[in-house]
Every structure is written in C-alpha cells, then in structure tokens.
C-alpha atoms as a PDB file:
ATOM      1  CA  UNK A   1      26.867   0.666   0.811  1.00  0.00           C
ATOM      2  CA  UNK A   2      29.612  -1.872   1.348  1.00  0.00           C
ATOM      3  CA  UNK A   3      28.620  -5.484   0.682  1.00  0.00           C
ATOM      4  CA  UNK A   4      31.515  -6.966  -0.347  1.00  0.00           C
ATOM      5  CA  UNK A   5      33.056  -9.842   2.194  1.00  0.00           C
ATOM      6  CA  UNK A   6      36.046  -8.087   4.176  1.00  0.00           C
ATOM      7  CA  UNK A   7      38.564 -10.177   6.794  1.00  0.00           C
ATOM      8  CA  UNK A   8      39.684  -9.487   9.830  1.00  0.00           C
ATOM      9  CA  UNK A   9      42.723 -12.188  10.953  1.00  0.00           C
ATOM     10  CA  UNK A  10      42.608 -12.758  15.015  1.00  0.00           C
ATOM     11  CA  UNK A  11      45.820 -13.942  15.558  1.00  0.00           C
ATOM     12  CA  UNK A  12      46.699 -16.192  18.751  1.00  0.00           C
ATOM     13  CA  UNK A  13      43.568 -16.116  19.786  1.00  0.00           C
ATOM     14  CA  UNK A  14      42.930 -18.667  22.755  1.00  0.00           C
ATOM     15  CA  UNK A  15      39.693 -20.636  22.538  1.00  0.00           C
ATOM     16  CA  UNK A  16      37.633 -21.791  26.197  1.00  0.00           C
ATOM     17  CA  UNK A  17      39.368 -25.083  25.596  1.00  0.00           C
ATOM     18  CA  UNK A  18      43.253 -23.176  25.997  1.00  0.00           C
ATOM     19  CA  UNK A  19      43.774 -24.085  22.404  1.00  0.00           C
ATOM     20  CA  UNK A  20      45.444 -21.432  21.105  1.00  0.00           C
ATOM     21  CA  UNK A  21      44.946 -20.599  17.017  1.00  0.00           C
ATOM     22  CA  UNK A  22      44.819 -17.965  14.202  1.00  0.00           C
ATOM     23  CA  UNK A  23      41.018 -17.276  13.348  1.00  0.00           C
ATOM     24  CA  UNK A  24      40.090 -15.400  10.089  1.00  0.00           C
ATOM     25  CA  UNK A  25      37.218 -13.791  11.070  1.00  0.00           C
ATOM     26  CA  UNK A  26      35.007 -12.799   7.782  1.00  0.00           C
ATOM     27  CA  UNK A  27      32.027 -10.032   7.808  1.00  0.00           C
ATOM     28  CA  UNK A  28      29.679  -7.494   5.536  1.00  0.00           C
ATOM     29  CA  UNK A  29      28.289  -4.168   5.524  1.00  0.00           C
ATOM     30  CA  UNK A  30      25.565  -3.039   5.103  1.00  0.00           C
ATOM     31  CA  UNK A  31      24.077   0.658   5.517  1.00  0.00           C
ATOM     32  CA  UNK A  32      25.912   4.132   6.020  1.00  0.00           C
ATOM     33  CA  UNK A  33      29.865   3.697   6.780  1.00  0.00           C
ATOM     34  CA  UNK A  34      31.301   2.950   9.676  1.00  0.00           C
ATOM     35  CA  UNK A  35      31.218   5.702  12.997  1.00  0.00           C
ATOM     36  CA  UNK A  36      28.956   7.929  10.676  1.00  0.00           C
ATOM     37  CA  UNK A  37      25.338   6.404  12.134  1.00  0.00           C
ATOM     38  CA  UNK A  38      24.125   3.666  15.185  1.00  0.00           C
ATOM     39  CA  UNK A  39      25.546   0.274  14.640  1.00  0.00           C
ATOM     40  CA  UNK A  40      23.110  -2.881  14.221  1.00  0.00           C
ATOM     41  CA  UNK A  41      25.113  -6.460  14.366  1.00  0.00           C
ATOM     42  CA  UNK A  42      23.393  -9.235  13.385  1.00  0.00           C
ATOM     43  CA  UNK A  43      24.211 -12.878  14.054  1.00  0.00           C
ATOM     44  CA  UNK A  44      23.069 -15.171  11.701  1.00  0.00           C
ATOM     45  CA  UNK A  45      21.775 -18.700  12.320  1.00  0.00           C
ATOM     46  CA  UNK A  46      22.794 -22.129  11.530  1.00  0.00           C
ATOM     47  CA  UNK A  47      22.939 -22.189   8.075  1.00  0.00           C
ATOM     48  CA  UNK A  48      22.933 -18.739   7.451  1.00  0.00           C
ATOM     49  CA  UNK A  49      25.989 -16.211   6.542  1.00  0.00           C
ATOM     50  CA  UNK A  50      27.085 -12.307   6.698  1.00  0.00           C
ATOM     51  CA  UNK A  51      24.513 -11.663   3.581  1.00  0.00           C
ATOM     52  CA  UNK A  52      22.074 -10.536   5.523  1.00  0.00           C
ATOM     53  CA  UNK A  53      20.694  -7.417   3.062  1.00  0.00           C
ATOM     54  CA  UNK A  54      20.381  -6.843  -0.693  1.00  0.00           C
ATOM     55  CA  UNK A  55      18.917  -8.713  -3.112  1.00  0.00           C
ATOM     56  CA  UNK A  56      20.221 -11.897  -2.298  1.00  0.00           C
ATOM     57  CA  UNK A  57      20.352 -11.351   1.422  1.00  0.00           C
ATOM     58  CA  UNK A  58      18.363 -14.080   3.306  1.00  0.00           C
ATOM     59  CA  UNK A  59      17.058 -11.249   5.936  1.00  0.00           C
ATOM     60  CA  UNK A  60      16.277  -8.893   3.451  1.00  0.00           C
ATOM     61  CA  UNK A  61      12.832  -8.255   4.017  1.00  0.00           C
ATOM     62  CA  UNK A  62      13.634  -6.921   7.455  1.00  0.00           C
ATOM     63  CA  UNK A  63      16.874  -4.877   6.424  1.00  0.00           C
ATOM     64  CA  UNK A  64      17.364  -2.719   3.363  1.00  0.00           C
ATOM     65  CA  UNK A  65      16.648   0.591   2.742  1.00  0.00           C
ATOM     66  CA  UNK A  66      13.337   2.162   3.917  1.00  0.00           C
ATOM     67  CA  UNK A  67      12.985  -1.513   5.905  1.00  0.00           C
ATOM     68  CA  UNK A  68      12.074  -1.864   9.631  1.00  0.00           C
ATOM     69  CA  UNK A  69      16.202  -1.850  10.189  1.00  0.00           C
ATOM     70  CA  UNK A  70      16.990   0.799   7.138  1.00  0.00           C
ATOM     71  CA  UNK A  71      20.785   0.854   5.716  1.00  0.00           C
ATOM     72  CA  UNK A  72      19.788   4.749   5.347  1.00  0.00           C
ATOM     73  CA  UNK A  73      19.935   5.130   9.091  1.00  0.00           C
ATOM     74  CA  UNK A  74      22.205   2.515  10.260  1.00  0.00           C
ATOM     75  CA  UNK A  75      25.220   0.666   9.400  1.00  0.00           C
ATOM     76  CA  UNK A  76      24.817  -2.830   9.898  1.00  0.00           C
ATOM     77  CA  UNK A  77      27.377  -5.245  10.246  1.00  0.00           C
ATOM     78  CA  UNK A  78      27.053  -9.141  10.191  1.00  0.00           C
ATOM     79  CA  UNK A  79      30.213 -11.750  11.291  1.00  0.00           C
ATOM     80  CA  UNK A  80      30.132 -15.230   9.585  1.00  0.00           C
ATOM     81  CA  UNK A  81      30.554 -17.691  12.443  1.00  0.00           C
ATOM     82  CA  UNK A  82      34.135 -18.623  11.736  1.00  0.00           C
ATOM     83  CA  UNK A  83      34.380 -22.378   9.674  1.00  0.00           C
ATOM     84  CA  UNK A  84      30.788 -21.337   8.498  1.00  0.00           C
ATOM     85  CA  UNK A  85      32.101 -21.820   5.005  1.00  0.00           C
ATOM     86  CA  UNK A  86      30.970 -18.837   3.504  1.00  0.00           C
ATOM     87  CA  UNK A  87      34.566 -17.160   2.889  1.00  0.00           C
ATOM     88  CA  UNK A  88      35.852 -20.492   2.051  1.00  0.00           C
ATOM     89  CA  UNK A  89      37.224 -21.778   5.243  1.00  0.00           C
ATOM     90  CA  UNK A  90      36.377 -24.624   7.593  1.00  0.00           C
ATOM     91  CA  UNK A  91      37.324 -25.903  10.932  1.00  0.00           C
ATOM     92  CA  UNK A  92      39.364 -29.270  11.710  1.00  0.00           C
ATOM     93  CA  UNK A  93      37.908 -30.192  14.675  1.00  0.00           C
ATOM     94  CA  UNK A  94      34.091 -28.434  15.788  1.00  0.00           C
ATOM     95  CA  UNK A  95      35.338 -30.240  19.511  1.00  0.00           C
ATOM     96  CA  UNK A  96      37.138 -27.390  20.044  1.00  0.00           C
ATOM     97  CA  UNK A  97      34.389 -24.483  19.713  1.00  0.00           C
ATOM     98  CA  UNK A  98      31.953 -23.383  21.582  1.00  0.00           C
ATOM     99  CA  UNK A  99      29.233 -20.494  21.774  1.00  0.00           C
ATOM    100  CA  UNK A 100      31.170 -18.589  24.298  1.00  0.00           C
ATOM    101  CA  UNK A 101      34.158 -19.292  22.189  1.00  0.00           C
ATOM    102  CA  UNK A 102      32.538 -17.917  19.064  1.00  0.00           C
ATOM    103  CA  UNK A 103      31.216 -14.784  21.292  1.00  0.00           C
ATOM    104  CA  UNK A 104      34.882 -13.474  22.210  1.00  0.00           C
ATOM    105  CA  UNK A 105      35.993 -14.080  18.715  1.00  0.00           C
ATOM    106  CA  UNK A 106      33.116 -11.720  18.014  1.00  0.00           C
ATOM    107  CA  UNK A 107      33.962  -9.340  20.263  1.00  0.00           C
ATOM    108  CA  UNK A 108      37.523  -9.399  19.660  1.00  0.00           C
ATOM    109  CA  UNK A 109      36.391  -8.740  15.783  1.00  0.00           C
ATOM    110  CA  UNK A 110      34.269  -5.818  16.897  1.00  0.00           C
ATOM    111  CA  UNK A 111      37.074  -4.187  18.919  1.00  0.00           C
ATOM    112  CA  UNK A 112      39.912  -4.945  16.091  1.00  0.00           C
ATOM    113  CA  UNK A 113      36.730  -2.697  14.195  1.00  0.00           C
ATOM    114  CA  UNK A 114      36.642  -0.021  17.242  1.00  0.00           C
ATOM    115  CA  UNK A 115      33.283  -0.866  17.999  1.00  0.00           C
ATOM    116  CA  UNK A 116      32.523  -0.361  21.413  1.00  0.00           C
ATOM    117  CA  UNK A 117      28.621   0.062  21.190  1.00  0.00           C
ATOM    118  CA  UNK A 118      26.025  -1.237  18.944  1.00  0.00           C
ATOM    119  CA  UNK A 119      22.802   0.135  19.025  1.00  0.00           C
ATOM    120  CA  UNK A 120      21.136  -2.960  18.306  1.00  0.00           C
ATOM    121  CA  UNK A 121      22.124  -6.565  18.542  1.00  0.00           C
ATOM    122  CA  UNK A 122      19.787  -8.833  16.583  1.00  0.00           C
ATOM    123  CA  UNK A 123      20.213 -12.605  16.044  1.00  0.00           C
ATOM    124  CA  UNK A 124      18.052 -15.339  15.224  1.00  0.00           C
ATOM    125  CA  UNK A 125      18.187 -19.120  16.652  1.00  0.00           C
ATOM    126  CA  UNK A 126      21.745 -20.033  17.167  1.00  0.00           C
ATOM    127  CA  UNK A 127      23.078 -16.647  16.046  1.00  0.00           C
ATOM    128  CA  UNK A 128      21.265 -14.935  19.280  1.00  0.00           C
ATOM    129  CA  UNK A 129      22.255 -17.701  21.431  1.00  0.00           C
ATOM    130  CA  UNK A 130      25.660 -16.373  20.963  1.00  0.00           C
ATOM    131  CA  UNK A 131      24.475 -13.058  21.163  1.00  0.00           C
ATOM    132  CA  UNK A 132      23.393 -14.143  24.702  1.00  0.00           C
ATOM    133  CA  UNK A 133      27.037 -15.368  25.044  1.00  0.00           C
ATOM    134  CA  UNK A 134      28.388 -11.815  23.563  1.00  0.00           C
ATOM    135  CA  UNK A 135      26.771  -9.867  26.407  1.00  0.00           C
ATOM    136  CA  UNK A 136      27.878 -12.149  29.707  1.00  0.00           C
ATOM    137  CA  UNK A 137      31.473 -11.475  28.558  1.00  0.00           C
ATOM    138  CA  UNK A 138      30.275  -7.880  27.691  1.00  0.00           C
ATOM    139  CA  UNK A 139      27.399  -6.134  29.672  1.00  0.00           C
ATOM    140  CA  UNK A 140      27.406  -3.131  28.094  1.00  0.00           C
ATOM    141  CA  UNK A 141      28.062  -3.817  24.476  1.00  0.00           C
ATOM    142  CA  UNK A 142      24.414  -2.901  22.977  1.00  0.00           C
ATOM    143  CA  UNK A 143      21.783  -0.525  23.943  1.00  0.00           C
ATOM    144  CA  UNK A 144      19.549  -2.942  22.879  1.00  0.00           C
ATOM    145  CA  UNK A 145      19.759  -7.000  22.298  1.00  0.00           C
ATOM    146  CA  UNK A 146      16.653  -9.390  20.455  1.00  0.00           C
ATOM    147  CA  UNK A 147      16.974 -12.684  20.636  1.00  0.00           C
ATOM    148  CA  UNK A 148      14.435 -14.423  17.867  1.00  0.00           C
ATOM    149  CA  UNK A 149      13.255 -17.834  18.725  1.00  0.00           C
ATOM    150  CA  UNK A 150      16.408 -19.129  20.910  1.00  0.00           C
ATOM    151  CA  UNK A 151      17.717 -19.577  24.398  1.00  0.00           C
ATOM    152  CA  UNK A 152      20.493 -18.943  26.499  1.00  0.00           C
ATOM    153  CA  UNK A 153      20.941 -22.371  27.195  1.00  0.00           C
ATOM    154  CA  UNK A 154      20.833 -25.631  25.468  1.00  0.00           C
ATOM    155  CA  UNK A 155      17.956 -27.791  27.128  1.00  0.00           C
ATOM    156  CA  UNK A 156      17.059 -31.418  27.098  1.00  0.00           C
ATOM    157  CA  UNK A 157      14.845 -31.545  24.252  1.00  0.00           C
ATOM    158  CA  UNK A 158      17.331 -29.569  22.187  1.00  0.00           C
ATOM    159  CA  UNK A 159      19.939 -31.766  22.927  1.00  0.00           C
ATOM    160  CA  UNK A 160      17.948 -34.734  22.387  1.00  0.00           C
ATOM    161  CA  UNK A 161      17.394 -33.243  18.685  1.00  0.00           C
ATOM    162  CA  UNK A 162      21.069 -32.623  18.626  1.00  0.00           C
ATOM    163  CA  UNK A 163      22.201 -35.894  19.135  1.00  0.00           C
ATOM    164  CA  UNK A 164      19.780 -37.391  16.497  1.00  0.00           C
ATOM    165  CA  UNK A 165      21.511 -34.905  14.028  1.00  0.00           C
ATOM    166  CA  UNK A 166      25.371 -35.942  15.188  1.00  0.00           C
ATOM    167  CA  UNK A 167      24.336 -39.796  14.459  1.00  0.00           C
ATOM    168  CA  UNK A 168      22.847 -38.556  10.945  1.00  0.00           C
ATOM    169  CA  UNK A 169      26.046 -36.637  10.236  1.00  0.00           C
ATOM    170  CA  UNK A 170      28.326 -39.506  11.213  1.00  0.00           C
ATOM    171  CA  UNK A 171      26.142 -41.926   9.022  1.00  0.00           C
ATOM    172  CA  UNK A 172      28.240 -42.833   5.487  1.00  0.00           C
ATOM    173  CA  UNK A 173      25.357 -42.613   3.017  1.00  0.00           C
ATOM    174  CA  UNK A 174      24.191 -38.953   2.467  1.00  0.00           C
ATOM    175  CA  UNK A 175      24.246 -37.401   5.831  1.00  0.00           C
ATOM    176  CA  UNK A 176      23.836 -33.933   5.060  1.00  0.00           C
ATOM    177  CA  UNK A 177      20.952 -34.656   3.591  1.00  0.00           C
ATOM    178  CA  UNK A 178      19.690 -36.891   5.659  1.00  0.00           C
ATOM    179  CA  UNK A 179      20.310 -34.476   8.763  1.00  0.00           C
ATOM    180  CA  UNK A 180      18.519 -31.508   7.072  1.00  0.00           C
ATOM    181  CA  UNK A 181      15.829 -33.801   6.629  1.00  0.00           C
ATOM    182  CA  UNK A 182      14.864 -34.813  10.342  1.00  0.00           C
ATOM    183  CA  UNK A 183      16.141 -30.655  11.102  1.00  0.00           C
ATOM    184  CA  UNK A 184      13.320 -29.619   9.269  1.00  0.00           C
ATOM    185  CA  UNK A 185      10.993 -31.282  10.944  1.00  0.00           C
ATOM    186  CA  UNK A 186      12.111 -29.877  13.877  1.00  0.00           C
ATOM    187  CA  UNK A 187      11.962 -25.882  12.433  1.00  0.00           C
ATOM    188  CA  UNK A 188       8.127 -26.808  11.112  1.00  0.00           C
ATOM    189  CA  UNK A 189       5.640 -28.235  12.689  1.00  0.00           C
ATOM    190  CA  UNK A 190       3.159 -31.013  11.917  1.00  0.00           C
ATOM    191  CA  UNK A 191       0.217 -28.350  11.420  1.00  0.00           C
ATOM    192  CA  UNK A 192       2.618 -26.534   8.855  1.00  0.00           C
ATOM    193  CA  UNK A 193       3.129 -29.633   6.914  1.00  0.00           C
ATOM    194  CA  UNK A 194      -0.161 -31.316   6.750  1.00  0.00           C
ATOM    195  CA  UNK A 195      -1.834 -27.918   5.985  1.00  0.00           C
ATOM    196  CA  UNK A 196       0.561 -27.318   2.931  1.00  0.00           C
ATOM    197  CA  UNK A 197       0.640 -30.844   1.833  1.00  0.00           C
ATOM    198  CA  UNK A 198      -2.963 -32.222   2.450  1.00  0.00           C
ATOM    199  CA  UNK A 199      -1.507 -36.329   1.596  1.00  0.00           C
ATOM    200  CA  UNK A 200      -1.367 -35.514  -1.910  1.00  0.00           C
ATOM    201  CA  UNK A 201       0.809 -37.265  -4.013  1.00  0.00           C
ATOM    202  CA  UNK A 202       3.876 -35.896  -6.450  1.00  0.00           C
ATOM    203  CA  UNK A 203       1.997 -36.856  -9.700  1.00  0.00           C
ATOM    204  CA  UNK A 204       5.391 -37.576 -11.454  1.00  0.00           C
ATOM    205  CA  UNK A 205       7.396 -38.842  -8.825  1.00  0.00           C
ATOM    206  CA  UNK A 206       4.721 -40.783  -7.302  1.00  0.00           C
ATOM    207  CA  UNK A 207       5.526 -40.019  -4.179  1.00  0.00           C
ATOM    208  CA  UNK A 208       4.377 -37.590  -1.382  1.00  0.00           C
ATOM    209  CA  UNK A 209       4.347 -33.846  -2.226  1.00  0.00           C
ATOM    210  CA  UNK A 210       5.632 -33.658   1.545  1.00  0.00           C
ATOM    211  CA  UNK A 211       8.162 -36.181   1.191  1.00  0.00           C
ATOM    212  CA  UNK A 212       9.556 -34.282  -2.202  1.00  0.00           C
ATOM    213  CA  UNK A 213       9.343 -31.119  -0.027  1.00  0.00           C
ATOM    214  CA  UNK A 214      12.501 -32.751   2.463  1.00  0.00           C
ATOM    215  CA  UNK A 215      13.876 -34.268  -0.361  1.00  0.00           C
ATOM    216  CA  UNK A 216      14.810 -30.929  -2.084  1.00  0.00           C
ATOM    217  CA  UNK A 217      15.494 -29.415   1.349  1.00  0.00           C
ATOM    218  CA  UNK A 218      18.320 -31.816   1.981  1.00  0.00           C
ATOM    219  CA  UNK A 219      19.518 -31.522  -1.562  1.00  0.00           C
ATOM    220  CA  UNK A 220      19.225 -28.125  -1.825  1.00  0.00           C
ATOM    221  CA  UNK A 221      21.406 -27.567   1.425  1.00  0.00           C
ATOM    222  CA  UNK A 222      23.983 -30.034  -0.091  1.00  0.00           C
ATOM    223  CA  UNK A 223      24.447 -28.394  -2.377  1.00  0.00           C
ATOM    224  CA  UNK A 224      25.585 -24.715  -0.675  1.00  0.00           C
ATOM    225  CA  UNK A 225      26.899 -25.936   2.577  1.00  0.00           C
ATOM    226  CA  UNK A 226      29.746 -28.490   3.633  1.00  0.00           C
ATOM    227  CA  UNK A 227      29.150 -31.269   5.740  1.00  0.00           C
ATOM    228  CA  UNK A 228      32.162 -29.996   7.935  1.00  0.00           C
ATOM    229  CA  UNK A 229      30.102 -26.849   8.872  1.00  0.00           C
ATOM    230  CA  UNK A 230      26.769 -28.302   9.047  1.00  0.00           C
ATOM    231  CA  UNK A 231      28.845 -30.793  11.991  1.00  0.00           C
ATOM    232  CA  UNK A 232      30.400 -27.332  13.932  1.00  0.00           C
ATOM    233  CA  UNK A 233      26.854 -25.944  13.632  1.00  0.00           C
ATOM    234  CA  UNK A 234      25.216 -28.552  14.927  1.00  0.00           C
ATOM    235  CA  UNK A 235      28.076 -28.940  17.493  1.00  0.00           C
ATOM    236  CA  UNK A 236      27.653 -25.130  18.903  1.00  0.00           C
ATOM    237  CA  UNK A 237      23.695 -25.896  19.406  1.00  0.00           C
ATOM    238  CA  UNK A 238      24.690 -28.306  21.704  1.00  0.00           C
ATOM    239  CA  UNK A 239      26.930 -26.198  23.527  1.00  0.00           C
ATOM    240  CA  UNK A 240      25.098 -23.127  24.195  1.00  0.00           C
ATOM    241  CA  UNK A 241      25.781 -22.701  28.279  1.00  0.00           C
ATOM    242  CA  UNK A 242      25.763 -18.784  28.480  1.00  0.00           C
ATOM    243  CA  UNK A 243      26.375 -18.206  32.887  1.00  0.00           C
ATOM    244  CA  UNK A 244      23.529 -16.960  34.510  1.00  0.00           C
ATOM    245  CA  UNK A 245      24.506 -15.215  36.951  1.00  0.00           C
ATOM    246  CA  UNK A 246      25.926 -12.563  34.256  1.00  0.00           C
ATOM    247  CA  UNK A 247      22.264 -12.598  32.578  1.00  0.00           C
ATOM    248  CA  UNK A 248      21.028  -9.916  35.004  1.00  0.00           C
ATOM    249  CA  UNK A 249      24.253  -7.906  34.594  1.00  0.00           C
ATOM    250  CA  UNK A 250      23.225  -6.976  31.351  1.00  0.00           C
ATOM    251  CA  UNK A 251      22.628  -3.095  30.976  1.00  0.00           C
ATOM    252  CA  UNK A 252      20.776  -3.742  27.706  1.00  0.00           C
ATOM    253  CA  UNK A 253      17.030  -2.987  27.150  1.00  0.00           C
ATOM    254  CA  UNK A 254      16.554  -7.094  26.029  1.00  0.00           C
ATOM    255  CA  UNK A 255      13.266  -8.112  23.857  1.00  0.00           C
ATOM    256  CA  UNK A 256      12.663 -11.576  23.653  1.00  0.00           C
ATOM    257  CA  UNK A 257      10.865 -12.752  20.363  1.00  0.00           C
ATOM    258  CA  UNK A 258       9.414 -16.335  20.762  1.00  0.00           C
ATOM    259  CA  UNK A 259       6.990 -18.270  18.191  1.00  0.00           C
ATOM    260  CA  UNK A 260       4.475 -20.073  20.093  1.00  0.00           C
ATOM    261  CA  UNK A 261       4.363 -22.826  17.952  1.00  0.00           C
ATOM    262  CA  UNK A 262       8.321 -23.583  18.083  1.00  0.00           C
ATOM    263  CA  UNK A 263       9.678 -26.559  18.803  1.00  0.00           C
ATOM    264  CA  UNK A 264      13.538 -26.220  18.787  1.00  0.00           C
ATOM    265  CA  UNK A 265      13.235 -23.190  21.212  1.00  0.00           C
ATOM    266  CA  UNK A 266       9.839 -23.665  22.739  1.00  0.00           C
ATOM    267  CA  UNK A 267       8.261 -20.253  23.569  1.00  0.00           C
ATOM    268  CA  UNK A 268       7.383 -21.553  27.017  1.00  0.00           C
ATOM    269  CA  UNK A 269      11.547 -21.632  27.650  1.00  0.00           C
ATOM    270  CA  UNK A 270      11.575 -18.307  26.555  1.00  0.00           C
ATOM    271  CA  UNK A 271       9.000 -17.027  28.870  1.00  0.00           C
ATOM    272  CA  UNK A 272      10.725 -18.587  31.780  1.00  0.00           C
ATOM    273  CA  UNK A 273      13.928 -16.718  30.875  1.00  0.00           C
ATOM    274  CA  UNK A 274      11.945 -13.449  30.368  1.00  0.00           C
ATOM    275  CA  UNK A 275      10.453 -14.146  33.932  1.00  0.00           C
ATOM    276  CA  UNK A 276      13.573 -14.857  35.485  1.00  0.00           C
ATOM    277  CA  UNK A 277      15.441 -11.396  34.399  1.00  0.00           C
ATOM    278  CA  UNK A 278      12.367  -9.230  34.529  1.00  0.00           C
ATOM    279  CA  UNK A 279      12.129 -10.231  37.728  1.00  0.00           C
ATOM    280  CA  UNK A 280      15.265  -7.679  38.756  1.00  0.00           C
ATOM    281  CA  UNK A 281      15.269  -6.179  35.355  1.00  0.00           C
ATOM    282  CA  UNK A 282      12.299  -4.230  34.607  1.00  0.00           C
ATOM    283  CA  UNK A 283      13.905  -3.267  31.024  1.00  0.00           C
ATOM    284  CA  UNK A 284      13.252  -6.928  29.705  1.00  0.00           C
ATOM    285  CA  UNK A 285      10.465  -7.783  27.373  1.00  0.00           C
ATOM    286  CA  UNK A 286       8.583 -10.372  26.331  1.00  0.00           C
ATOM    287  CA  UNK A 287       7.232 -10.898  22.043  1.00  0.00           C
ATOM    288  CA  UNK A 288       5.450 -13.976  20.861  1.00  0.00           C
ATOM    289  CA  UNK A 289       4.981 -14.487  16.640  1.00  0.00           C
ATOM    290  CA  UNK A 290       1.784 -16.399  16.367  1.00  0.00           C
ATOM    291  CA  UNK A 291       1.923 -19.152  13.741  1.00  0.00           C
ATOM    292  CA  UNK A 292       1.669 -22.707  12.900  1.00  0.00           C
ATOM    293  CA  UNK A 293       4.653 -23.086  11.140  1.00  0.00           C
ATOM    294  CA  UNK A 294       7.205 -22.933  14.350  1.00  0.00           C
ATOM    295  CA  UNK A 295      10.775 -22.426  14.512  1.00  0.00           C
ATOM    296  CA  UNK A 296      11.065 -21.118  10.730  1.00  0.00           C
ATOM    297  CA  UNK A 297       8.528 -18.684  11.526  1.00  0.00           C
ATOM    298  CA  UNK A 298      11.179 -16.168  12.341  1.00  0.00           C
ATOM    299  CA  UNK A 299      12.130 -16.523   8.789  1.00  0.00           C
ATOM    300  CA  UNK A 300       8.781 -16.388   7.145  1.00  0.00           C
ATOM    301  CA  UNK A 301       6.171 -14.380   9.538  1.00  0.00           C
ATOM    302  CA  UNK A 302       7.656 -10.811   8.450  1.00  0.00           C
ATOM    303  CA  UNK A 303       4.572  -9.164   8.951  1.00  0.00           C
ATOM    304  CA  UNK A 304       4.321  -9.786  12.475  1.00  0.00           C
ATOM    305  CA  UNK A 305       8.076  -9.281  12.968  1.00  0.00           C
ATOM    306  CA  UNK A 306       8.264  -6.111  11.553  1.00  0.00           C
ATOM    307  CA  UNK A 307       5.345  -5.061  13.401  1.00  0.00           C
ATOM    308  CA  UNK A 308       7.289  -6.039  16.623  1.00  0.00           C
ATOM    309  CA  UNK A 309      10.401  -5.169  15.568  1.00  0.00           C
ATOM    310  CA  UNK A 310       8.791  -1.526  14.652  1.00  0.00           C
ATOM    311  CA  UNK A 311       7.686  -0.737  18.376  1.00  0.00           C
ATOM    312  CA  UNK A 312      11.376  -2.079  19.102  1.00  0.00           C
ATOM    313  CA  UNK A 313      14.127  -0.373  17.439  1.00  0.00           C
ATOM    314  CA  UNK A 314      12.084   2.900  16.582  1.00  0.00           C
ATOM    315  CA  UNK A 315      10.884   3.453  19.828  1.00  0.00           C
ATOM    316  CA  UNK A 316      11.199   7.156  21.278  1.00  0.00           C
END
C-alpha cells in the first residue's frame, strides 16, 4: 500500500481568474495499485490533508482494510488542495483561487494519473463542494459521487460565517486561533456543548471546561496549520458557485449525506438540492446523520455513516 506523499507539477496551468501559474499538485495512496481495482478519490475538508487512511489518517475509521471503503478492494487516492500546507507549500495570494479553480487542477491531476473514472467520489464539507465543482466540468468522471454535509453553493448564512472568520484572520493578535475558535462553534452546536460541558468549571484553570475546550482547539490548530492556508481555506468556502445548469448533467448515481443538526451546511439546503435534481434525476438520493453535535458529525457519527455508506458503495 503506497502512503507516502507523491507530486505531480501542473505546469502553465491557467486559473478562472486567466492567471496563469505552475501548481505542484501533492497526493497519497491508499489501497491496491493503481489500474489493478475501482478507484475511490477523496477530497478532504478544510483543515484536512491527503492522509486520509492508516494509523494516523484522520478518516481512518471509514477507510482501511476490511473498512466500509477497504484498501483490499480499492485503491484510493486523496489530492491535498494545493497551498494546503501539507507538502510544504503555500499560496501568495488565496484572491486568486477558487473551487472551480481547485476542481480543474484536480482533474488535470487525475488525467496527468490516466484516471478517467473513479468509482467513487467521496468528500466531506469543503472537499465535496469541490467535488460538486469536479463533476460540472466533468459529467462523467465517477460512477458514483457523496457529498457529506456541504453544498454546491455558498449561501448567505455561510457567507455571513465567512466573513466573521476573514475579520478574525486579518486581526494582529492571534488570529488563527481566534478564527478556529468562533469556527468551532459553527461545526458544533449549542446542544453538543452544553451536554459535554454541563457549566462546570476547569478546577485548575478556573475557568470554563467549555471555554478550555476552544482554547486548545485554536492552539492545537496553530500549531499544525499556517495562517496562510487557514486564509485560502476560508477564502474557497466563500467561493463555492458550482453552475447549475450542469448539476443535472451529471451521469453519476449522487447520495447526499446531510446532519440534521448542521449549521454550516444546514440539512434543509441539502434537501432542497436533492429535490431540485431528483426532480429529472431519479438516480439522486437523499441521507440524513442524526445527531446533536452538527457539522463535525461527519467526523464523529461513524456508526451511522458506515451504516449509510454500507447500502452506498456495496450496493449490488
């Protein structure tokens, strides 16, 4: 099983924008080699990376061997969103990305690999957002597409949450921190926290056990990821705009995964896009993860996600 981080350099590659630049375009393995079994791609979300499987990998309770995705059937592949970090390199300016623009470098990365069909295409948040993206400039890429908790679209509320991150990013004091802060209050939900937390008090600290929580969560993040990236990721959530007219063009059996209790991609925004393409698309399907802990809960529910994801990928 290949693991190890492998590049791919896109050279001249012309972003929406008509900039024109080199990208190094950085991925892992995972599963049987290459052309020997179905392809799964997965797109990882905002602060995620290519380690998807393996010990360390942060979706490793979904992908592994003998897991609901096995690496003894497939070969799974994940991109890091270029200026990610992960393989060491950054963007100057997150201006000049979009979604759409990290989509095509996708692509282009997947036909540099001569992969024209992946089984499965399988992102979470932002990553299926541009997985959304991947399949308006490419119909037919997967046989099938699930995207977890996330839209096709940026909407109001998201932007609104957006915009509250970009002023915490530009602030001088600790703004990575301070932006992971307020974002996870967004990916939880006021049930989640007062459940765990109960107003009890950090008996050394002297402090909320809830407030300590976000503390370590923004120190914890400063400490892996740049405040560069954390700026294009937030940046490329603002941005997602996939064109809807090319939605029903896609040839791709499509499951839709929602949380009910999410409030970064509320499950009712999901069910309007499910009722909009099953409309004239009878192969689209609608999921919902029951929880109280919302948007995370597509990193922490793995019972019911499995379960889903079981009637998904193994169906006959």
């Amino acid at each position: 099983m290949k693991t190890s981080l492998q590049h791919l350099k896109l050279k001249n590659h012309q972003l929406v924008s008509g900039k024109i630049l080199d990208v190094d375009l950085s991925y892992q393995l995972f599963g049987k080699d290459l052309y020997s079994a179905p392809i799964v791609l997965v797109n990882h979300a905002l602060t995620g990376n290519s380690n998807v499987a393996g010990e360390n990998g942060w979706w490793n309770s979904l992908i592994g061997v003998d897991k609901i995705i096995d690496t003894n059937i497939y070969s799974v592949i994940c991109f890091n969103i270029p200026g990610n970090g992960f393989d060491g390199n950054l963007v100057e300016n997150e201006q000049n990305f979009t979604p759409k623009d990290i989509a095509a470098i996708f692509l282009k990365g997947l036909s540099f690999l001569n992969i024209s069909r992946l089984h499965t295409l399988i992102g979470g948040s932002l990553g299926g957002a541009i997985g959304w993206e991947m399949l308006a400039l490419k119909p037919n890429l997967a046989e099938n597409f699930i995207p977890v908790a996330c839209d096709y679209k940026t909407a109001d509320w998201l932007h609104a949450q957006c915009l509250v991150q970009q002023f915490l990013l530009n602030q001088p004091d600790r703004p990575l921190q301070k932006a992971r802060i307020h974002a996870m209050l967004c990916y939880r939900t006021p049930a989640s926290l007062n459940e765990r937390f109960k107003n009890e008090m950090h008996a050394e600290k002297q402090i909320l056990k809830s407030h300590d929580w976000l503390n370590f969560h923004g120190e914890k993040l400063n400490e892996r990821f740049s405040l560069n990236a954390y700026r294009l990721m937030n940046h490329l959530l603002m941005t997602i705009n996939t064109d809807e007219k090319k939605l029903k063009e896609i040839t791709a059996n499509i499951h839709l995964i929602a949380v009910d209790s999410d409030l970064f991609f509320p499950a009712f925004e999901m069910q309007k896009c499910y009722e909009f393409l099953h409309e004239s698309k009878s192969n689209t399907y609608y999921h919902e993860i029951k929880s109280i802990h919302g948007h995370d809960a597509f990193l922490m529910e793995y019972d019911q996600l499995n379960q889903i994801l079981n009637t998904i990928i193994h169906e006959k």
